[in-house]
PDB file of N, CA and C in Angstrom:
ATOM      1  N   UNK A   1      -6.322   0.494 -13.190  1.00  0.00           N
ATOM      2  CA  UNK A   1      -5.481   1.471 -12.538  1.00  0.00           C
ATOM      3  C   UNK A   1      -6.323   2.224 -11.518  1.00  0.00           C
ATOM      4  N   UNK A   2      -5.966   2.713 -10.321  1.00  0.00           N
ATOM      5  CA  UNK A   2      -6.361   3.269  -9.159  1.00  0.00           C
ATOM      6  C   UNK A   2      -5.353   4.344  -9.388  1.00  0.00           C
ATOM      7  N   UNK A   3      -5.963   5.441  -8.811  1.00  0.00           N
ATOM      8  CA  UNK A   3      -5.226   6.452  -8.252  1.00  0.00           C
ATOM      9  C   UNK A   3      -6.358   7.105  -7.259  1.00  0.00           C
ATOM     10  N   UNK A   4      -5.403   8.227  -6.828  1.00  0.00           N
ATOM     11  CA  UNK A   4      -6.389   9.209  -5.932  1.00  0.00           C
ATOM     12  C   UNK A   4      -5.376  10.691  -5.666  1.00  0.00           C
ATOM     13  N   UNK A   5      -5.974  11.938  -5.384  1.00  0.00           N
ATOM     14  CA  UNK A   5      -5.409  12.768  -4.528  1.00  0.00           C
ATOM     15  C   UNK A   5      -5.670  13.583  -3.511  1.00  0.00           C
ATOM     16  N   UNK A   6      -5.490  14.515  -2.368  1.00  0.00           N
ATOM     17  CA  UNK A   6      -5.862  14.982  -2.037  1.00  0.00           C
ATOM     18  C   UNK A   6      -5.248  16.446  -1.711  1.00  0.00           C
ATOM     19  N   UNK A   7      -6.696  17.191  -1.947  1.00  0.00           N
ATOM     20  CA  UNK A   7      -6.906  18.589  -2.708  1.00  0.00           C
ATOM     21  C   UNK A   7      -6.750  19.514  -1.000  1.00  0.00           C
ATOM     22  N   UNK A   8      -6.167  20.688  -1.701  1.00  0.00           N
ATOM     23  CA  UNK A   8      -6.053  21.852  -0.005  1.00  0.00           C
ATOM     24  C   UNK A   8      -4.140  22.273   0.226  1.00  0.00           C
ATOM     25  N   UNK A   9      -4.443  22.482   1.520  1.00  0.00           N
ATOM     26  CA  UNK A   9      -3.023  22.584   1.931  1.00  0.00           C
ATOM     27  C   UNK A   9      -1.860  21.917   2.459  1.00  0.00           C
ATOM     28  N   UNK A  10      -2.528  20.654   2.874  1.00  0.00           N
ATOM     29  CA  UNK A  10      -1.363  19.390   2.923  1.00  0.00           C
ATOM     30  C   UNK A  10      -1.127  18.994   1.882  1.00  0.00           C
ATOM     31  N   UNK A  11       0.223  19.165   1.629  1.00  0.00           N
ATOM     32  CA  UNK A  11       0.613  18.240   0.564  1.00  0.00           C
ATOM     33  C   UNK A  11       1.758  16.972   0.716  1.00  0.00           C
ATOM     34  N   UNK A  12       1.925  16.833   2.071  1.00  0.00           N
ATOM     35  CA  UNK A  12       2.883  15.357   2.715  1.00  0.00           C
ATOM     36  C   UNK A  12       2.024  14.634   3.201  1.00  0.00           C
ATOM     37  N   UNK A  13       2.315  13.071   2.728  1.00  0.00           N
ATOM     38  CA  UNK A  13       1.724  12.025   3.483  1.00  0.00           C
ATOM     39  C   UNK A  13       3.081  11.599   5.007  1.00  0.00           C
ATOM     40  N   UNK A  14       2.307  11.818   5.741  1.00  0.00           N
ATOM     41  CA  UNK A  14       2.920  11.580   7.852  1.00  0.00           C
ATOM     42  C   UNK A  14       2.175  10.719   7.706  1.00  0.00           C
ATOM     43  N   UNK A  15       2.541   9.428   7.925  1.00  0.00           N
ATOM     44  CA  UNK A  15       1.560   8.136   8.049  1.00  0.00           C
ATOM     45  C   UNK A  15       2.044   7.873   9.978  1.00  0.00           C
ATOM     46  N   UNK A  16       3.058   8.585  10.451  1.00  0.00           N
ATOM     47  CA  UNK A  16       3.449   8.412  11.793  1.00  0.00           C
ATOM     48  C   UNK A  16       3.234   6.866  11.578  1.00  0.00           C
ATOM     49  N   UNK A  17       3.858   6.336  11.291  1.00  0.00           N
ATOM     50  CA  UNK A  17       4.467   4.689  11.542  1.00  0.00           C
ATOM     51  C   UNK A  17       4.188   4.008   9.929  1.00  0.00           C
ATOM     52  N   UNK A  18       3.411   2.889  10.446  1.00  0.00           N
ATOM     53  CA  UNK A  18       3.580   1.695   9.062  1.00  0.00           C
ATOM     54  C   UNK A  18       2.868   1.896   8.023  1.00  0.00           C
ATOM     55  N   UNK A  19       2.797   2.238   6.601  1.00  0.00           N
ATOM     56  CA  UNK A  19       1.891   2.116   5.722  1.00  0.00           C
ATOM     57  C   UNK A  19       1.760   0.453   5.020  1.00  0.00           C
ATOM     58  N   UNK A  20       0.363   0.231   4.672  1.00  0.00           N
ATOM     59  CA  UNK A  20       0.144  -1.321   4.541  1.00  0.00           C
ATOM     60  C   UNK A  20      -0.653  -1.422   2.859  1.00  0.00           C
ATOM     61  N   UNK A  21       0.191  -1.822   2.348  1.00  0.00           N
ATOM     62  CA  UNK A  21      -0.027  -1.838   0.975  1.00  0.00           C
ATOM     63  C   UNK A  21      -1.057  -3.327   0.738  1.00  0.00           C
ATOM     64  N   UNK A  22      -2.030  -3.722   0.739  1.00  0.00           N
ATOM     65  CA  UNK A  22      -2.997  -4.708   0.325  1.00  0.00           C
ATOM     66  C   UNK A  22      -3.433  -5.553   1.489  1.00  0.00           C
ATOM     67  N   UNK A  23      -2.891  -5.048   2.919  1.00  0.00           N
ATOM     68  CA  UNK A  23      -3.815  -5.839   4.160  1.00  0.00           C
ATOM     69  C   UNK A  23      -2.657  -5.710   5.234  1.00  0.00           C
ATOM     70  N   UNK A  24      -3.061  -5.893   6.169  1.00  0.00           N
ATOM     71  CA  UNK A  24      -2.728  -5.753   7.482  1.00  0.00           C
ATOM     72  C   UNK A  24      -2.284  -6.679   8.274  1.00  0.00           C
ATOM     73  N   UNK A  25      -1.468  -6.678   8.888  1.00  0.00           N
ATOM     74  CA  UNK A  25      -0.940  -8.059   9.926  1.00  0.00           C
ATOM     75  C   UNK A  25      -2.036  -8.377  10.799  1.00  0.00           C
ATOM     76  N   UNK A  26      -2.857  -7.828  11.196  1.00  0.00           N
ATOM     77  CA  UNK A  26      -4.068  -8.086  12.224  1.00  0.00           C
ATOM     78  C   UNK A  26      -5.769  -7.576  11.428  1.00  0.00           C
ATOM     79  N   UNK A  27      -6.189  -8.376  10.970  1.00  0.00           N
ATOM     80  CA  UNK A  27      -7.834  -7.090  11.180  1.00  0.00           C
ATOM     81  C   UNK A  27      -8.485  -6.697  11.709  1.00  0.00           C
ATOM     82  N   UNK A  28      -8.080  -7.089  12.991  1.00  0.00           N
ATOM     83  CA  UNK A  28      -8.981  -6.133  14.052  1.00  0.00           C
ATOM     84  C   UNK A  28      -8.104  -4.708  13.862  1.00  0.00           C
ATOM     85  N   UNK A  29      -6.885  -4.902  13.512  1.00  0.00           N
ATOM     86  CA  UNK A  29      -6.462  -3.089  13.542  1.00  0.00           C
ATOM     87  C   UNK A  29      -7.553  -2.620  12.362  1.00  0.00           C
ATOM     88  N   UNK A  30      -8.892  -3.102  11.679  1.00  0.00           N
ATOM     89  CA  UNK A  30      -9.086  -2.476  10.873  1.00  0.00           C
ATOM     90  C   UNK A  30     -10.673  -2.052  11.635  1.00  0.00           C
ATOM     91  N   UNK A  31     -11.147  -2.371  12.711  1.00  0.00           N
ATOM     92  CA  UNK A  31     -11.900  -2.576  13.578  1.00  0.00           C
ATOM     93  C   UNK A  31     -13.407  -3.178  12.816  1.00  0.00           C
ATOM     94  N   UNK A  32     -12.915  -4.246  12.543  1.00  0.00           N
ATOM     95  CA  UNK A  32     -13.465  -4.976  11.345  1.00  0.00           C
ATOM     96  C   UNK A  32     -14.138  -4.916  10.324  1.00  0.00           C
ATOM     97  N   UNK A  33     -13.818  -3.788   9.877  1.00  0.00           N
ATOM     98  CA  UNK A  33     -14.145  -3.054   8.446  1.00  0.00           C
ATOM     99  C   UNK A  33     -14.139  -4.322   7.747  1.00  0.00           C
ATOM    100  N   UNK A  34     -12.523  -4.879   7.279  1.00  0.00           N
ATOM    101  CA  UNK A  34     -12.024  -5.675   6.332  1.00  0.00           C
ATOM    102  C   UNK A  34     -11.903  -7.098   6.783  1.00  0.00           C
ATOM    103  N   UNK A  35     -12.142  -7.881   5.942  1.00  0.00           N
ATOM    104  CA  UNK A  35     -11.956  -9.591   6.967  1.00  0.00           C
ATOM    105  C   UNK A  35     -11.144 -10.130   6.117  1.00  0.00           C
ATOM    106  N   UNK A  36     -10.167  -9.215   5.056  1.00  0.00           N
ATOM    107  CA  UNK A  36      -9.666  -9.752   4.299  1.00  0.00           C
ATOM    108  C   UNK A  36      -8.302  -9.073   3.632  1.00  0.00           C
ATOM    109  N   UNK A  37      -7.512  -9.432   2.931  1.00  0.00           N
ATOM    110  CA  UNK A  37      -6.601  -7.903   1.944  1.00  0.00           C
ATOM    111  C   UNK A  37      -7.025  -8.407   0.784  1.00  0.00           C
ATOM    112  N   UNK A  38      -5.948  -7.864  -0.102  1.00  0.00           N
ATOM    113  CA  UNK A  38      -5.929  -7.516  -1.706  1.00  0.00           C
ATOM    114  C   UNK A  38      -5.698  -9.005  -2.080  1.00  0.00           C
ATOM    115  N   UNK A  39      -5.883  -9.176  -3.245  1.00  0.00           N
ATOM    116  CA  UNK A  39      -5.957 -10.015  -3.713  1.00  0.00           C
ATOM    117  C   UNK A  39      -5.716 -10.173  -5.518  1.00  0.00           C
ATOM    118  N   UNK A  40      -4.754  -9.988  -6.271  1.00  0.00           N
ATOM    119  CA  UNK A  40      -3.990  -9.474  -7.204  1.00  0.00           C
ATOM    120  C   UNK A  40      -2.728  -9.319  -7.343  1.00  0.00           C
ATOM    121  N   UNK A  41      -2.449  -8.570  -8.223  1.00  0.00           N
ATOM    122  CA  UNK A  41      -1.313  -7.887  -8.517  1.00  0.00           C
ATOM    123  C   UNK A  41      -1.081  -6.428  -8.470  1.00  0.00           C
ATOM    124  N   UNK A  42       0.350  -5.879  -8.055  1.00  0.00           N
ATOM    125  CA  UNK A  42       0.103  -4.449  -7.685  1.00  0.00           C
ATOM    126  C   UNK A  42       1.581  -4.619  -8.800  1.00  0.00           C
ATOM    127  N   UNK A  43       1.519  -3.530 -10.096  1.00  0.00           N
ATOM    128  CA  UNK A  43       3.077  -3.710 -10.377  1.00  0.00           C
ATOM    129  C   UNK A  43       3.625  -2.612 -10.290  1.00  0.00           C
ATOM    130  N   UNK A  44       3.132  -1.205  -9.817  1.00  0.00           N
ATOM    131  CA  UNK A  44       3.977  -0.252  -9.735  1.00  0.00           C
ATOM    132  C   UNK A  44       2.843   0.587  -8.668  1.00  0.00           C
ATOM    133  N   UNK A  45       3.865   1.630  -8.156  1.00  0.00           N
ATOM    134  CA  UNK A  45       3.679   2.148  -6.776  1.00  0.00           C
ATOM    135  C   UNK A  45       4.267   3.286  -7.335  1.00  0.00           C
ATOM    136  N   UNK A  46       3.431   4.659  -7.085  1.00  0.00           N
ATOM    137  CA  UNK A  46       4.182   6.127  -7.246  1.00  0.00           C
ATOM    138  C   UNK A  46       3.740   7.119  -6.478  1.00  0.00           C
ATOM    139  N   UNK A  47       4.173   7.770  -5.859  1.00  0.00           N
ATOM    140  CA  UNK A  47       3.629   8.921  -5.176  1.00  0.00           C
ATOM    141  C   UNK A  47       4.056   9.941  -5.687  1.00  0.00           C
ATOM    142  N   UNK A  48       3.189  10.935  -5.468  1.00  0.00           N
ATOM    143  CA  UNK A  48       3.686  12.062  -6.202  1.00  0.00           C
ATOM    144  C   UNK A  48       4.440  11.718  -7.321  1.00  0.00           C
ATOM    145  N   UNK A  49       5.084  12.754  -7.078  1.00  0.00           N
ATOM    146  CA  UNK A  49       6.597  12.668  -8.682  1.00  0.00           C
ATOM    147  C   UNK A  49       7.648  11.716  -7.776  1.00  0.00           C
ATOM    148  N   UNK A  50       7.336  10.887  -7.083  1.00  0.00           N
ATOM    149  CA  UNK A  50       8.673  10.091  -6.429  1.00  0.00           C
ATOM    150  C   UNK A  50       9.154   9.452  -8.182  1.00  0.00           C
ATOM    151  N   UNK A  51       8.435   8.906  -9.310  1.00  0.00           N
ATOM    152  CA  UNK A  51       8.464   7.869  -9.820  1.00  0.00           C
ATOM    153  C   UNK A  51       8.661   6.693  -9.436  1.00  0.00           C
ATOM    154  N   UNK A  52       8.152   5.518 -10.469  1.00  0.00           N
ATOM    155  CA  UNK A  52       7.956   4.078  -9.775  1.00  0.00           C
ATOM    156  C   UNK A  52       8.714   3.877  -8.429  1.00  0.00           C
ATOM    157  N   UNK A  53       8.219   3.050  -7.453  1.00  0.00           N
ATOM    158  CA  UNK A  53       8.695   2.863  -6.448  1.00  0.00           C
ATOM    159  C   UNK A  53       8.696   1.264  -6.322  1.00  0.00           C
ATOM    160  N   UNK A  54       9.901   0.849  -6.080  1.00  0.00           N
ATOM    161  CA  UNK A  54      10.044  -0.658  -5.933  1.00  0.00           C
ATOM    162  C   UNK A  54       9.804  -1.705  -4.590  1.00  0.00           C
ATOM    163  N   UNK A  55       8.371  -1.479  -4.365  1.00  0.00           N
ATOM    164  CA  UNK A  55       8.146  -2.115  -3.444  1.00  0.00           C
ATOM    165  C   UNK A  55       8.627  -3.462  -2.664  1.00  0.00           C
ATOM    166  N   UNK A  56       8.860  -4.286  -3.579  1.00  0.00           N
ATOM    167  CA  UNK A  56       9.857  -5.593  -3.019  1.00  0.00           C
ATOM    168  C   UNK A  56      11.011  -5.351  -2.492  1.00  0.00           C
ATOM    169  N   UNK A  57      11.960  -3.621  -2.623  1.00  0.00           N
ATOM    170  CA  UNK A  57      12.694  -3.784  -1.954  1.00  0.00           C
ATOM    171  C   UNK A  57      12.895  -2.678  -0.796  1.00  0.00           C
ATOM    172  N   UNK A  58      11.513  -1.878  -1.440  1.00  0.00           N
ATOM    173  CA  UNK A  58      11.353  -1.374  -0.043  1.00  0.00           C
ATOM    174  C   UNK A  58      10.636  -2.197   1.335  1.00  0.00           C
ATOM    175  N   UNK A  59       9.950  -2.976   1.334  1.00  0.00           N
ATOM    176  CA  UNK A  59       9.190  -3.766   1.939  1.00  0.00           C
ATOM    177  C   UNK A  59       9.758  -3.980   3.125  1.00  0.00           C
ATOM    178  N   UNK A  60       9.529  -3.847   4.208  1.00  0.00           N
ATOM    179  CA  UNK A  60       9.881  -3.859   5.640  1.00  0.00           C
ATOM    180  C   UNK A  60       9.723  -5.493   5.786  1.00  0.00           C
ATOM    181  N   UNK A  61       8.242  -6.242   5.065  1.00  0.00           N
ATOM    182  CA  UNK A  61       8.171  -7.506   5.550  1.00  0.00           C
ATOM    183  C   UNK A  61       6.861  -7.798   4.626  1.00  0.00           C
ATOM    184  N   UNK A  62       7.028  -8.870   4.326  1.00  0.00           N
ATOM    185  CA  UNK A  62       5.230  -9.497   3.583  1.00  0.00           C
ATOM    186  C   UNK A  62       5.083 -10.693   3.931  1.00  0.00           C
ATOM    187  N   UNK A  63       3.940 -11.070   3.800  1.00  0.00           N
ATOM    188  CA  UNK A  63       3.270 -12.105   4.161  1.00  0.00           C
ATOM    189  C   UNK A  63       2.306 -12.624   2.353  1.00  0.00           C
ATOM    190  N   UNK A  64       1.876 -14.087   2.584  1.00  0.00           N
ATOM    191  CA  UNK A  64       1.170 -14.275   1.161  1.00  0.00           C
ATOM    192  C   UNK A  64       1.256 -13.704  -0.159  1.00  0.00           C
ATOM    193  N   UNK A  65       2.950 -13.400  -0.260  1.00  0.00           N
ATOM    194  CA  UNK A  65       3.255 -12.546  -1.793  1.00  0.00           C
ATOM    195  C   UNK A  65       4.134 -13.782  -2.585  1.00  0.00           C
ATOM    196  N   UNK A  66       3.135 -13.652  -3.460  1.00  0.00           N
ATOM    197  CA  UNK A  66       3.820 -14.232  -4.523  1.00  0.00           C
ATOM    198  C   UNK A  66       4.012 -13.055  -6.119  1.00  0.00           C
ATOM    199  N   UNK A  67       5.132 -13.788  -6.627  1.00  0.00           N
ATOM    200  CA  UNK A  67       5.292 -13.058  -7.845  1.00  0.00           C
ATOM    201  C   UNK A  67       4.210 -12.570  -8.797  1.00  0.00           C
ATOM    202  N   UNK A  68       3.748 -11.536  -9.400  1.00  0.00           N
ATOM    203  CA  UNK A  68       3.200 -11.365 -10.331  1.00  0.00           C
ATOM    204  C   UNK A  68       3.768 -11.567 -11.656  1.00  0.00           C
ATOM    205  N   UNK A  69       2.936 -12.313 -12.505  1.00  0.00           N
ATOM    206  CA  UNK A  69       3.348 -12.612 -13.721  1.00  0.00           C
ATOM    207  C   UNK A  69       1.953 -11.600 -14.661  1.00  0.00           C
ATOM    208  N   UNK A  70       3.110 -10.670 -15.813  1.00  0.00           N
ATOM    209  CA  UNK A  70       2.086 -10.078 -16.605  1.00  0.00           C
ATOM    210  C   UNK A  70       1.532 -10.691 -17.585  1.00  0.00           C
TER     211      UNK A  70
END
């Protein structure tokens, strides 16, 4: 399990456009930090108190997803 937060007076994530859950359509947008994405399984997504968030049908678009089996 991963998590993280961040501490102060913002408390909204403004991503002003796309957030990219395990890699990127291009890696040079990563200015070649990464030469690669995730590689796994992700089975739940929460922000804040949203509770679980169902990424497969929020998903704008994916590439290399296959099902996770637990």
């Amino acid at each position: 399990m991963e998590s993280g937060a961040s501490y102060g007076t913002q408390q909204d994530l403004n991503a002003r456009g796309s957030v990219y859950l395990g890699g990127v359509p291009d890696y040079a947008m990563t200015y070649g930090k990464y030469q690669e994405g995730f590689s796994g399984c992700i089975y739940t997504m929460e922000v804040q108190d949203s509770g679980a968030i169902d990424i497969g049908e929020k998903a704008i678009r994916g590439k290399n997803v296959s099902p996770c089996t637990r």
